[in-house]
Structures are given as structure tokens and as C-alpha cells.
Protein backbone atom coordinates (compact mmCIF):
# COMPACT_ATOMS: atom_id res chain seq x y z
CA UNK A 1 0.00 0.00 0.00
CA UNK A 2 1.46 3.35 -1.13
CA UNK A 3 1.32 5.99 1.83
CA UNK A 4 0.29 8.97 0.65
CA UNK A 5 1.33 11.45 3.61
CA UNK A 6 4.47 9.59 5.43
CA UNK A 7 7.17 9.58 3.15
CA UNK A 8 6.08 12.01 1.00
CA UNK A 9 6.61 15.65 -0.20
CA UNK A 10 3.61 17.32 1.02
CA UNK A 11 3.22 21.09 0.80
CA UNK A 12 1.80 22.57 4.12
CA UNK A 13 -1.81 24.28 3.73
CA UNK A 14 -0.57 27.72 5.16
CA UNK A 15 3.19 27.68 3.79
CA UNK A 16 1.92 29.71 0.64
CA UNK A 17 0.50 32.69 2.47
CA UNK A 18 2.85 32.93 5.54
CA UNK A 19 5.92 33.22 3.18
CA UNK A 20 4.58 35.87 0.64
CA UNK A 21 3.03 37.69 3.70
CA UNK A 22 -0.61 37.38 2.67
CA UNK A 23 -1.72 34.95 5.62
CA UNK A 24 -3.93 37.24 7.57
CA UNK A 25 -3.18 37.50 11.49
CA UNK A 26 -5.35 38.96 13.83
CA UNK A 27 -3.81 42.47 14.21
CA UNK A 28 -3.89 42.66 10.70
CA UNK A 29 -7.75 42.83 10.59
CA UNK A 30 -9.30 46.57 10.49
CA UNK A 31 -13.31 46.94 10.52
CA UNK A 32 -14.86 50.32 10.13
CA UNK A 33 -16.28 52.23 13.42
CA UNK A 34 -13.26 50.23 15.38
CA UNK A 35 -12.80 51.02 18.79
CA UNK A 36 -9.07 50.31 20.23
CA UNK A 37 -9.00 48.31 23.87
CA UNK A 38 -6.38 48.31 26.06
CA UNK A 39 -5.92 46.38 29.65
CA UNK A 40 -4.99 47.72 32.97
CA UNK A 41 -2.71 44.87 35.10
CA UNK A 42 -1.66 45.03 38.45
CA UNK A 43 1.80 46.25 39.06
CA UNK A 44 1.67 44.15 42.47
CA UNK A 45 2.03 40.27 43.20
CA UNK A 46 -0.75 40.13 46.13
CA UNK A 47 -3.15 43.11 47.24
CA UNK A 48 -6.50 44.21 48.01
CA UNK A 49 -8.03 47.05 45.33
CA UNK A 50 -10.44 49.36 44.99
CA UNK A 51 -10.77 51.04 41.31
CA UNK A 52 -11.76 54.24 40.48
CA UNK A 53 -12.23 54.90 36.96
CA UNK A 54 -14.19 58.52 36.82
CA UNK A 55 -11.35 60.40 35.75
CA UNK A 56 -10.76 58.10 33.03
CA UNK A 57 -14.64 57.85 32.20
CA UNK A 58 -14.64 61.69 31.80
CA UNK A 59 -11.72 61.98 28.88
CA UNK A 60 -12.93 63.13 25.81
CA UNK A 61 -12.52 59.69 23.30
CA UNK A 62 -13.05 57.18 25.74
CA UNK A 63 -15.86 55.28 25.35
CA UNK A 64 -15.92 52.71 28.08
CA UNK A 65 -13.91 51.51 31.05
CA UNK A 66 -14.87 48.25 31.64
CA UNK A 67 -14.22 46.23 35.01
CA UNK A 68 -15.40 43.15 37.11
CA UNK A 69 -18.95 45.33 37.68
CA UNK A 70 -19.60 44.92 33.97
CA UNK A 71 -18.95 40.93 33.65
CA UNK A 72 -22.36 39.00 34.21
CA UNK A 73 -20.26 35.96 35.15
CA UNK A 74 -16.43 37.25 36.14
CA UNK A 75 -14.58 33.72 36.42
CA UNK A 76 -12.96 30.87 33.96
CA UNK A 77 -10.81 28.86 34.05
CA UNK A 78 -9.28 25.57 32.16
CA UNK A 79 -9.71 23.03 34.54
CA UNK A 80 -10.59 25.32 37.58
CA UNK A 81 -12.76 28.41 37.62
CA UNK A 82 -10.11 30.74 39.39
CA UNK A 83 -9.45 33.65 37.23
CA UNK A 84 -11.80 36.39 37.27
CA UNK A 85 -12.31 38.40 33.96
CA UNK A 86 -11.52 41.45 35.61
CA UNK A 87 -10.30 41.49 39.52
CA UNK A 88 -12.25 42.90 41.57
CA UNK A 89 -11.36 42.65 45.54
CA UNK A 90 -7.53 41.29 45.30
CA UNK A 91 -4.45 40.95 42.67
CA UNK A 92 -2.63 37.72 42.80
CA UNK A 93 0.09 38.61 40.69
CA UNK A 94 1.65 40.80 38.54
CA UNK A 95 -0.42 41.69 35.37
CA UNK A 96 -3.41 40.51 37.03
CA UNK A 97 -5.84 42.28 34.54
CA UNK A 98 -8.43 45.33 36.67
CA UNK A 99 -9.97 47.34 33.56
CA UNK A 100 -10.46 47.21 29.96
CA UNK A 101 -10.59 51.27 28.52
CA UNK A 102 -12.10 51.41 25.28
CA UNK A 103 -11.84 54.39 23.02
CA UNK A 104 -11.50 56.16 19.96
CA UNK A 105 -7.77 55.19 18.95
CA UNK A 106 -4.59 54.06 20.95
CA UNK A 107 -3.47 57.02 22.02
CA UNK A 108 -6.49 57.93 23.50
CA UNK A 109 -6.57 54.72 24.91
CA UNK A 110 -3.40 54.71 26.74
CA UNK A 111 -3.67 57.83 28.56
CA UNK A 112 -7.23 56.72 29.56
CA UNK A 113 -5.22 53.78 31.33
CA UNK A 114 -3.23 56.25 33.58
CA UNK A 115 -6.28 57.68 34.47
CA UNK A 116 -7.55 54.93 36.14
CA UNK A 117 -6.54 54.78 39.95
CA UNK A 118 -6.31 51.82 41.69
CA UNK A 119 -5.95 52.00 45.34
CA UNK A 120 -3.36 48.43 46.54
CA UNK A 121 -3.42 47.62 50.67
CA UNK A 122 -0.29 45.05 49.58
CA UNK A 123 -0.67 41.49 51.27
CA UNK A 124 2.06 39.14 51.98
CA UNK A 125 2.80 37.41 48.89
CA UNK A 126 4.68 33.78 48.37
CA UNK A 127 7.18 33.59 45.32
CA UNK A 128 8.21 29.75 46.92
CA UNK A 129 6.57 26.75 46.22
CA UNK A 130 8.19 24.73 48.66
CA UNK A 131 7.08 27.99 51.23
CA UNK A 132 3.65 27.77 49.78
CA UNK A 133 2.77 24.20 50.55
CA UNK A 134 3.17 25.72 54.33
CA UNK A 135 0.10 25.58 56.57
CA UNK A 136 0.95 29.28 57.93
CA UNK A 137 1.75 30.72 53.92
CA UNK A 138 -0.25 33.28 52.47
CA UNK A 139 -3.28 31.96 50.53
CA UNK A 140 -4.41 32.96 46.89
CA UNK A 141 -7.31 30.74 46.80
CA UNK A 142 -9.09 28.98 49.73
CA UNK A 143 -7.31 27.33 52.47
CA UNK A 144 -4.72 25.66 51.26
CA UNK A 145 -1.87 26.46 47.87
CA UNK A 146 -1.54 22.99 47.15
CA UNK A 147 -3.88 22.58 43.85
CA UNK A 148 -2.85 18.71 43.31
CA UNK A 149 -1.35 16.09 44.66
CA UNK A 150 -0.50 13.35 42.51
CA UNK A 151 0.79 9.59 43.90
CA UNK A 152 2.25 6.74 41.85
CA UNK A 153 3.76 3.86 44.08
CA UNK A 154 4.75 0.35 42.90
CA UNK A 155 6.59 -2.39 45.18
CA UNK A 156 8.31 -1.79 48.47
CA UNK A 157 10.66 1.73 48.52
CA UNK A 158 12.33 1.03 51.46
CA UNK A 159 13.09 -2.48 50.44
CA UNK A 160 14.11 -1.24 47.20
CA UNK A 161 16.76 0.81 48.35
CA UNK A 162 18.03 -0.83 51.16
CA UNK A 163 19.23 -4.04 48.38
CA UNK A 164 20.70 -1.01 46.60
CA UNK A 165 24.62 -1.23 46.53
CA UNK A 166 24.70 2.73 45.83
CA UNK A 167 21.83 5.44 46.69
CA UNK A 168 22.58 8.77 44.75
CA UNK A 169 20.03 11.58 45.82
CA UNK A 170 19.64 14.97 44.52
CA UNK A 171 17.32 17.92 43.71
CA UNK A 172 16.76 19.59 40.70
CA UNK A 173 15.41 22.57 39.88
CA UNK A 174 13.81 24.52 36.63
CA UNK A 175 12.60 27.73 35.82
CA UNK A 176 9.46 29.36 34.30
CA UNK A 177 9.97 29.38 30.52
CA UNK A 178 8.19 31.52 28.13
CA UNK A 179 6.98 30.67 25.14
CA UNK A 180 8.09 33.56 23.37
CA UNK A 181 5.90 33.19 20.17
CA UNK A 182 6.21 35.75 17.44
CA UNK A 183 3.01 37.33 17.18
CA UNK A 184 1.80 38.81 20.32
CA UNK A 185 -1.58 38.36 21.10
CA UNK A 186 -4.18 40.55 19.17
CA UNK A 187 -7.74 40.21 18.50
CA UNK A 188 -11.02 42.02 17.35
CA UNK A 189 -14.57 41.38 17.91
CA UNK A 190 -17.28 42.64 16.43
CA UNK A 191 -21.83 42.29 16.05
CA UNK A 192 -23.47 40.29 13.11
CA UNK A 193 -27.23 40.62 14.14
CA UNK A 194 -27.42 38.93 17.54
CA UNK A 195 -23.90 37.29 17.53
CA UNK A 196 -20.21 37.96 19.03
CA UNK A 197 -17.57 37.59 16.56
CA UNK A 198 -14.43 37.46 18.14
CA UNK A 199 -11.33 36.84 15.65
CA UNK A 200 -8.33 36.25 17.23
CA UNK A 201 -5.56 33.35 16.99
CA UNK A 202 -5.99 30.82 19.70
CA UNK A 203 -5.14 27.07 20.03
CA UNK A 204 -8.76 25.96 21.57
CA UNK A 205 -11.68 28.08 19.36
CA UNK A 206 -14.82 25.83 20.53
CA UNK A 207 -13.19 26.05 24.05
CA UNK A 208 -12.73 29.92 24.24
CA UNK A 209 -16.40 29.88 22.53
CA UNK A 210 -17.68 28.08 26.31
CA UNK A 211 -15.84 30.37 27.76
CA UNK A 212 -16.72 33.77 26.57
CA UNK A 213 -20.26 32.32 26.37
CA UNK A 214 -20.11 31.42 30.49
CA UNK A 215 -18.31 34.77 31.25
CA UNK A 216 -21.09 37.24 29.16
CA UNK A 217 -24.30 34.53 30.00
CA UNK A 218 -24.97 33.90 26.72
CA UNK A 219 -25.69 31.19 24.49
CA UNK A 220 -23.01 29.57 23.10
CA UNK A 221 -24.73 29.62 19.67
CA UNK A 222 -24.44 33.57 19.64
CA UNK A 223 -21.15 33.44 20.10
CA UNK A 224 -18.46 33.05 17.15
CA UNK A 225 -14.72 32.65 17.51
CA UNK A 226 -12.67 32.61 14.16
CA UNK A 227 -9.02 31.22 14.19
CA UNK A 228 -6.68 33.52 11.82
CA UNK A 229 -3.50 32.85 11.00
CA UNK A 230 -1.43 31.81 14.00
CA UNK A 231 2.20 32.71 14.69
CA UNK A 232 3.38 30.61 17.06
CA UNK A 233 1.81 29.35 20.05
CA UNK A 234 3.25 26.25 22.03
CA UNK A 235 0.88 25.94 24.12
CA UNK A 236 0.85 29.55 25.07
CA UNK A 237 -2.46 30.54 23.69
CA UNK A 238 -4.59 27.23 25.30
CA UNK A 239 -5.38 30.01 28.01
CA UNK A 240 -7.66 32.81 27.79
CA UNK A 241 -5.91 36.22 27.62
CA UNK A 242 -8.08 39.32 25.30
CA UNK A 243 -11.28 37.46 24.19
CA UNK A 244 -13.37 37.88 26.65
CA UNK A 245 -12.38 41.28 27.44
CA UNK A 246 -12.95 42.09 23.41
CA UNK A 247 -16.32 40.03 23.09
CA UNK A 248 -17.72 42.62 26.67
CA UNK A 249 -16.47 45.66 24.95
CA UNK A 250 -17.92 44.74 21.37
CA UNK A 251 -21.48 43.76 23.13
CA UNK A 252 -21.76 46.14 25.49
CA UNK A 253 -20.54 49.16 22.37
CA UNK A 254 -22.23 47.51 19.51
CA UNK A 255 -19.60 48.44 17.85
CA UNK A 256 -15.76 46.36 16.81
CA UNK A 257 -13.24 46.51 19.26
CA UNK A 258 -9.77 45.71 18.51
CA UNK A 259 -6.56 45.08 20.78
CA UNK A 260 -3.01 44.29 20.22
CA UNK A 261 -0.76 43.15 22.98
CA UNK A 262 3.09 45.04 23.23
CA UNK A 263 6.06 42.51 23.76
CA UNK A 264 6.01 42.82 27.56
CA UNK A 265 2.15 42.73 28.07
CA UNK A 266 2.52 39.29 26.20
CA UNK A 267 4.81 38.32 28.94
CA UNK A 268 2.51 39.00 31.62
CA UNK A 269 -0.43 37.71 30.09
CA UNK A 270 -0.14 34.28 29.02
CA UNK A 271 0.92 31.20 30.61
CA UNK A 272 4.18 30.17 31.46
CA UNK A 273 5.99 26.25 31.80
CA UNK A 274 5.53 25.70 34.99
CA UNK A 275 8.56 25.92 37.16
CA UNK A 276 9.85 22.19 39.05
CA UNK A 277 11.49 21.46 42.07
CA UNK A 278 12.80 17.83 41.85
CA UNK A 279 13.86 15.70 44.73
CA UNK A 280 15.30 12.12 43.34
CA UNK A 281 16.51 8.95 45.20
CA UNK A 282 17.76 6.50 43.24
CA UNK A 283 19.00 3.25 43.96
CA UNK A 284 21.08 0.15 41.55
CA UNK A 285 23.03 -3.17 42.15
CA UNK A 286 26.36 -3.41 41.77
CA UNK A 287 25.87 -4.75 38.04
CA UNK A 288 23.61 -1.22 37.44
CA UNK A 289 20.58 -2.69 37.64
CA UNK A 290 17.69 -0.09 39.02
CA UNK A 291 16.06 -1.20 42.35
CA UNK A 292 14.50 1.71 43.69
CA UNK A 293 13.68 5.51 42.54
CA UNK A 294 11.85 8.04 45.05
CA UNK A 295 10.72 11.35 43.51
CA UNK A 296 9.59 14.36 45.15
CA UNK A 297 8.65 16.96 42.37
CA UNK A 298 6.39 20.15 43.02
CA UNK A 299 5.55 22.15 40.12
CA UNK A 300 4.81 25.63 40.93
CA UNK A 301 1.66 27.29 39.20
CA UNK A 302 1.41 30.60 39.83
CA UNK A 303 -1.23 32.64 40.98
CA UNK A 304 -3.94 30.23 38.68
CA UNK A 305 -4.37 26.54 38.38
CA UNK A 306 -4.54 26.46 34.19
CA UNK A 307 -3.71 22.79 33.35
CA UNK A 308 -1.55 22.31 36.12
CA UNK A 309 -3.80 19.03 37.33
CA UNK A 310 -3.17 17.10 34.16
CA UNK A 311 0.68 18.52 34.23
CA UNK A 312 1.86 17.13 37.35
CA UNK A 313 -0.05 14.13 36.86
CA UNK A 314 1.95 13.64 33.92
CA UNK A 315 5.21 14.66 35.31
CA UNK A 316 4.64 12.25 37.93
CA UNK A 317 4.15 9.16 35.58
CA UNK A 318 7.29 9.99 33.68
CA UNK A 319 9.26 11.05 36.82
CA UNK A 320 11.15 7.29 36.44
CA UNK A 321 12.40 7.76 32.58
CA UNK A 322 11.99 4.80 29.76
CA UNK A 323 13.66 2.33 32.70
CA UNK A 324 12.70 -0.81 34.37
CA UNK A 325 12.13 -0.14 38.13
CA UNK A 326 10.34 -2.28 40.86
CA UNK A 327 10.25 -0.07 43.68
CA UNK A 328 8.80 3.19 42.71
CA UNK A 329 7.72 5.80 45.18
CA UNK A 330 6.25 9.71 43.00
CA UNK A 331 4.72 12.63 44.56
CA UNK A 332 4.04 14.98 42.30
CA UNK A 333 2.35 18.46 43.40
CA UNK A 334 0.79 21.56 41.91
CA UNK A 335 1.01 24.95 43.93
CA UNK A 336 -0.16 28.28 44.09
CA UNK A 337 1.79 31.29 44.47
CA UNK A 338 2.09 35.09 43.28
CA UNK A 339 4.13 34.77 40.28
CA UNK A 340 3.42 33.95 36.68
CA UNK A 341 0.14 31.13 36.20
CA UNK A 342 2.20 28.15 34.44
CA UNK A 343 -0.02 26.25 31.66
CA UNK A 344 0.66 24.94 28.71
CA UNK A 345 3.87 24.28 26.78
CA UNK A 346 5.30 21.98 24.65
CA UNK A 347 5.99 18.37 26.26
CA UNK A 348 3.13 19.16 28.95
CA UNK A 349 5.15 18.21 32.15
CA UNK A 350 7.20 15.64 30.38
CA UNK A 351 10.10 17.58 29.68
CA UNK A 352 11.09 18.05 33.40
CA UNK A 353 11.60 15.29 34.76
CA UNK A 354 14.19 13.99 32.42
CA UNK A 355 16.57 16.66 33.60
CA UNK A 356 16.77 14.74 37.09
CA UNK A 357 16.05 10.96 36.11
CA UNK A 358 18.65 11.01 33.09
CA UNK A 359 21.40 13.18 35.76
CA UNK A 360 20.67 10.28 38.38
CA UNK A 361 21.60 7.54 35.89
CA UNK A 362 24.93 9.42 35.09
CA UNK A 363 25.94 9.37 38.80
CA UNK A 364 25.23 5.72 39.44
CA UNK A 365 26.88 5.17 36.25
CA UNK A 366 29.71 6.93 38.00
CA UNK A 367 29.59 5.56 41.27
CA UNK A 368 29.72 2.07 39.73
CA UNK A 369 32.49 2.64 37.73
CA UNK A 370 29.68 1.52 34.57
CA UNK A 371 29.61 3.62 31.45
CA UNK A 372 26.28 5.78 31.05
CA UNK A 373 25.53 4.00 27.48
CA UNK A 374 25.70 0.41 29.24
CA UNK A 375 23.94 1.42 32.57
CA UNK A 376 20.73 2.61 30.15
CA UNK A 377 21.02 -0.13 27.83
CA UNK A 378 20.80 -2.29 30.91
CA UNK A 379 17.39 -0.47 32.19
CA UNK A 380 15.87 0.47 29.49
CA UNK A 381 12.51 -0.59 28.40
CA UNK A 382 11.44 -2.94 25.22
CA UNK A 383 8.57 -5.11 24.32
CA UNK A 384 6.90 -6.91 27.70
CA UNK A 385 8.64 -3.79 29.92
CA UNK A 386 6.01 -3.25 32.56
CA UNK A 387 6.31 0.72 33.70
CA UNK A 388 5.57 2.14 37.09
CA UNK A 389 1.86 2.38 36.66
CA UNK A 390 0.97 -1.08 35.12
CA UNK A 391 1.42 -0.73 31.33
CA UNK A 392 2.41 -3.41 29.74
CA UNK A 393 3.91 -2.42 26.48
CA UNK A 394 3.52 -4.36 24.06
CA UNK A 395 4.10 -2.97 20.65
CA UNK A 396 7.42 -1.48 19.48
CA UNK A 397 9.70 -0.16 21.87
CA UNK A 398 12.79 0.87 19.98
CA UNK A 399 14.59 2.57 22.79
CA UNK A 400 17.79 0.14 23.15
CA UNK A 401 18.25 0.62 18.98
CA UNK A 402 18.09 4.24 19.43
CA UNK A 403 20.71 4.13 22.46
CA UNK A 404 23.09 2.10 20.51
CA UNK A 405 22.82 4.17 17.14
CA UNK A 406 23.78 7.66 18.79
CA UNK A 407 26.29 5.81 20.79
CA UNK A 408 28.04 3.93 17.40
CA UNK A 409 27.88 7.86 16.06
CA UNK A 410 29.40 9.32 19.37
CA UNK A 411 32.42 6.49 19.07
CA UNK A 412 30.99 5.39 22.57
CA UNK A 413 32.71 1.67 23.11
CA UNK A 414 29.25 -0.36 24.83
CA UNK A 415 30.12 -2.89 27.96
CA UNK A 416 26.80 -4.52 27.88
CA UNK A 417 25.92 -5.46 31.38
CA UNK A 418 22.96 -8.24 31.91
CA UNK A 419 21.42 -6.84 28.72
């Protein structure tokens, strides 16, 4: 059978239009009678506020100044309900958004924002997640910062390690990354009849649809999202950021509203990987062989949950690597704090955890005097491997070829050991 995709030269759908610069992005859409939008963010990490937008109200071009008064239904959220559209008793962290000016043009716009005052009574804040998981540290939402708690065990730990001829232990830690896509966000929404069009680029239209829907109380049928071209995303536009804040403005005015994010309001809008703090204990036989692995990982989430549930969940199921281990002990965690909300990125909490698993492999390899090709090759799973939750895999598993490829092209010399 001839495969007509894999194998193939096949010209991408969009690779016409984004190289001659005719693809259309959102902040290259203009509709007559457009109003320009811009967002005031907190400028503190944790705070009580009170708004007052008169003065801004009063300036000649402004049109509205929209806040958490003027949002039928002011939270959303991914997975948990615990942004609010606008804030309206307390900032959690730094670009929190407080009002939405509309008016004439930009400029207009802009001053409008400085207008606004916003009165802070600062709270303590918690940049730690380690600090936050704390009985006695500040809360952002409820009574405790700890959003998940995720727990994979298999065999006896304690068992595991004490037959261990070495134990290495060590913690691990990365930072928030950014996505960084090209285009900042932009959007503009607009009426037809009875029905919010909101065109924008996004990673989850029917989802923002339910969510702009929610937020206004309206029917999700009267609400439109289209997806123009995209320039980059990553993961970094699964959250919502402008469209809720452009489909208000556009029903409330009846007429388009359009905004366009700057570099650094990008930054402090969207979603961010989420930070990790990796414990590891890891314990082999003399011949390399993995007996034990205890992992301690908490994921810090910022100031909102996002898909921080189903991220630690997966970091904790590939906190032991592609290896063979019987005694398995994972706590993963999510936790609040006051910095940056951590969501989606590429690899989705997988791409943590191999910076501590594969670094505890090279120091057994070193303690036992075992090469770091060999000690792999002599974990690693294939066909019948049976991971730390249960899986059974079956199918191909073509980790050991892949091992011993890029170590024949390294000029690595392989001591197989109980392979």
C-alpha cells in the first residue's frame, strides 16, 4: 500500500500565504467604526483594590472603562474556575488584569489607562513553592496552595533501596519558561445581528467559545470565535488572555473593538511552563541494575491553576524515565503562588523530569564505575517492559536501537551489562 502522507513531499496548507506575507493575522484585521482596547494589570504580586475609573470615564474619546462590575459571570478557568475576567477585591500577581478602557484610537486609549486609579493595601505574597505548601503561607485561593497532589507507588521503597549497593540523591530545579511566540496576542470582535464575533488566533476556538459564552451569559450559539493565521503558540495561547475582554467591549458598544498586545504585556499575560522542584533517590546493584527511585517533584503554578492538574499528573508518571524499576515511590504536586500562572507548553510536564532521572543515571553510572551508554542499555525498556503504573507495552519499543545508534555515532565503546 502506497502511503500517501508519510514519506512524501507534502506542501503545508498555510506555507503559501505565511511566506509571501498574505496569511492574515489577527492584528492585521481593520473593521470600520473600530474602537481600540487596552488592559490595565496590576503592578503588584498580592493586594486588596479598589478602582476608580471617573477620571478616566470623563476623557474626551473614551468610550468605556470596563471592570469586574460589567462581567455578568467574572470567572474561567481551564480546569478550575479561578481567574476572574476582571479582579475585583484582590491581585494575585503581577499583570493581574483590573480594567479594559475602550476608546476612539490608541493614544487615547493609553492615557485613559493612567487615568484609572487603583488603590493596593499590599498582602504578603509567596514567590516559593516549597514555602507555599506551608500551613501558615499566604493563601491565593481557599485554604490551602496545594492545587494537586498526585501519587504513583509500585513495590516496596524502602526495600528497594536498602538491596541497593549505591543510593545517589539529589534535587533539581527549573525555571518558568516563556513561550516567546512571534506574534503577540491581538484580536477584534465585532456584532453580526445577535452574535459575538471574536477573531483572534488561539489554540482551543470551541473552548474559548464556552468560555466567553459562560463569562457574558450567553448562548453559546451567539457566540463566534474565528481562528486567523497563527504565529506561534506552544501551548501559550490554550489560556484565555483578550477574548473575553474584546467580546464585553464589542457587546456592550455595539460596535468592533480591537486590541493588540506590546512585547512585555505578552509576557505577563499568558501562561508560562511551569517551574519544578525535583527531589530524586535512586537506587542500583552493583551490576547497574535499578532497584528503587523516590521522587519528590512540586511544580509551581502561579497565581492560577490552568492545566496544572493534568501537568503534574503527567510529570509524575514519567518522573522514572523509559527504565525498568520495581520499587517506585512519586509525589508529584501543583502549587499556588504570586508569580506567573504556568499552563501549557510543549511536552506538557514531560520535559522536566528527564533533567533529574537522566542526571541520576549518570551518577550511578559513576559511582559504579559503569559507562552511562551500558547502565541505560541495561534499564531500558522494550517489548513486555512493565512501567511504574501497570502498562504493559507491548508494541514497538525501539529505545535500546536508538541508544546504541547515537552511541556507534558518538564512538561510545558499549560494555553490555545483563542486557
Amino acid at each position: 500500500m502506497k502511503l500517501h502522507v508519510v514519506g512524501q513531499n507534502n506542501m503545508r496548507v498555510d506555507a503559501a500565504a505565511k511566506v509571501t506575507g498574505k496569511a492574515l493575522y489577527p492584528e492585521d484585521v481593520s473593521l470600520e467604526g473600530m474602537f481600540i482596547g487596552k488592559t490595565l494589570r496590576s503592578h503588584k504580586p498580592h493586594a486588596c483594590i479598589t478602582i476608580d475609573t471617573s477620571r478616566a470615564e470623563a476623557m474626551e474619546g473614551v468610550v468605556k472603562v470596563l471592570t469586574y462590575k460589567d462581567v455578568p459571570h467574572n470567572h474561567y478557568g481551564v480546569l478550575m474556575k479561578d481567574h476572574e475576567v476582571f479582579c475585583s477585591e484582590k491581585v494575585r500577581r503581577i499583570g493581574d488584569p483590573i480594567a479594559f478602557v475602550v476608546a476612539v484610537d490608541e493614544e487615547v486609549a493609553s492615557k485613559a489607562l493612567a487615568k484609572i486609579k487603583v488603590e493596593y493595601r499590599e498582602l504578603k505574597a509567596v514567590f516559593d513553592p516549597e514555602v507555599a505548601m506551608h500551613q501558615d503561607a499566604p493563601k491565593l485561593h481557599g485554604e490551602s496552595n496545594i492545587v494537586y497532589h498526585y501519587k504513583l507507588r509500585q513495590g516496596d521503597i524502602e526495600k528497594g533501596l536498602e538491596e541497593s549497593a549505591v543510593v545517589v540523591e539529589n534535587t533539581y530545579v527549573t525555571p518558568m519558561v516563556d513561550h516567546v511566540f512571534l506574534q503577540p496576542e491581538a484580536g477584534v470582535a465585532h456584532m453580526e445581528k445577535d452574535t459575538i464575533v471574536v477573531t483572534t488566533a488561539t489554540q482551543y476556538p470551541h473552548f474559548d467559545q464556552l468560555e466567553i459564552a459562560e463569562a457574558l451569559e450567553v448562548e453559546k450559539e451567539k457566540v463566534k470565535v474565528i481562528n486567523a493565521a497563527v504565529g506561534g503558540a506552544f501551548g501559550g495561547r490554550e489560556d484565555i488572555t483578550l477574548q473575553i475582554h474584546l467580546a464585553l467591549a464589542t457587546k456592550l458598544t455595539g460596535k468592533p473593538v480591537k486590541a493588540v498586545y506590546s512585547r512585555e504585556e505578552s509576557f505577563i499575560a499568558h501562561a508560562k511552563r511551569h517551574a519544578m522542584v525535583m527531589t530524586y533517590k535512586t537506587g542500583a546493584d552493583e551490576e547497574g541494575k535499578l532497584k528503587a527511585m523516590e521522587a519528590r517533584i512540586i511544580g509551581d503554578t502561579g497565581a492560577y491553576a490552568s492545566w496544572a492538574i493534568n501537568i503534574m499528573r503527567k510529570a509524575g508518571v514519567h518522573a522514572t524515565g523509559p527504565y525498568e524499576i520495581p520499587n517506585v515511590k512519586v509525589d508529584s504536586y501543583a502549587v499556588y503562588t504570586n508569580n506567573p500562572f504556568g499552563g501549557a507548553m510543549r511536552g506538557f510536564g514531560a520535559t522536566q523530569p528527564p533533567i533529574a532521572h537522566e542526571q541520576q543515571m549518570d551518577m550511578l553510572a559513576e559511582a559504579l564505575n559503569i559507562d552511562p551508554i551500558s547502565i541505560r542499555l541495561t534499564n531500558a525498556f522494550k517489548i513486555g517492559s512493565k512501567t511504574a503504573t501497570g502498562q504493559i507495552l507491548k508494541d514497538s519499543v525501539p529505545l535500546r536501537q536508538c541508544i546504541e545508534a547515537v552511541a556507534e555515532k558518538l564512538g561510545f565503546s558499549v560494555v553490555s551489562r545483563g542486557v
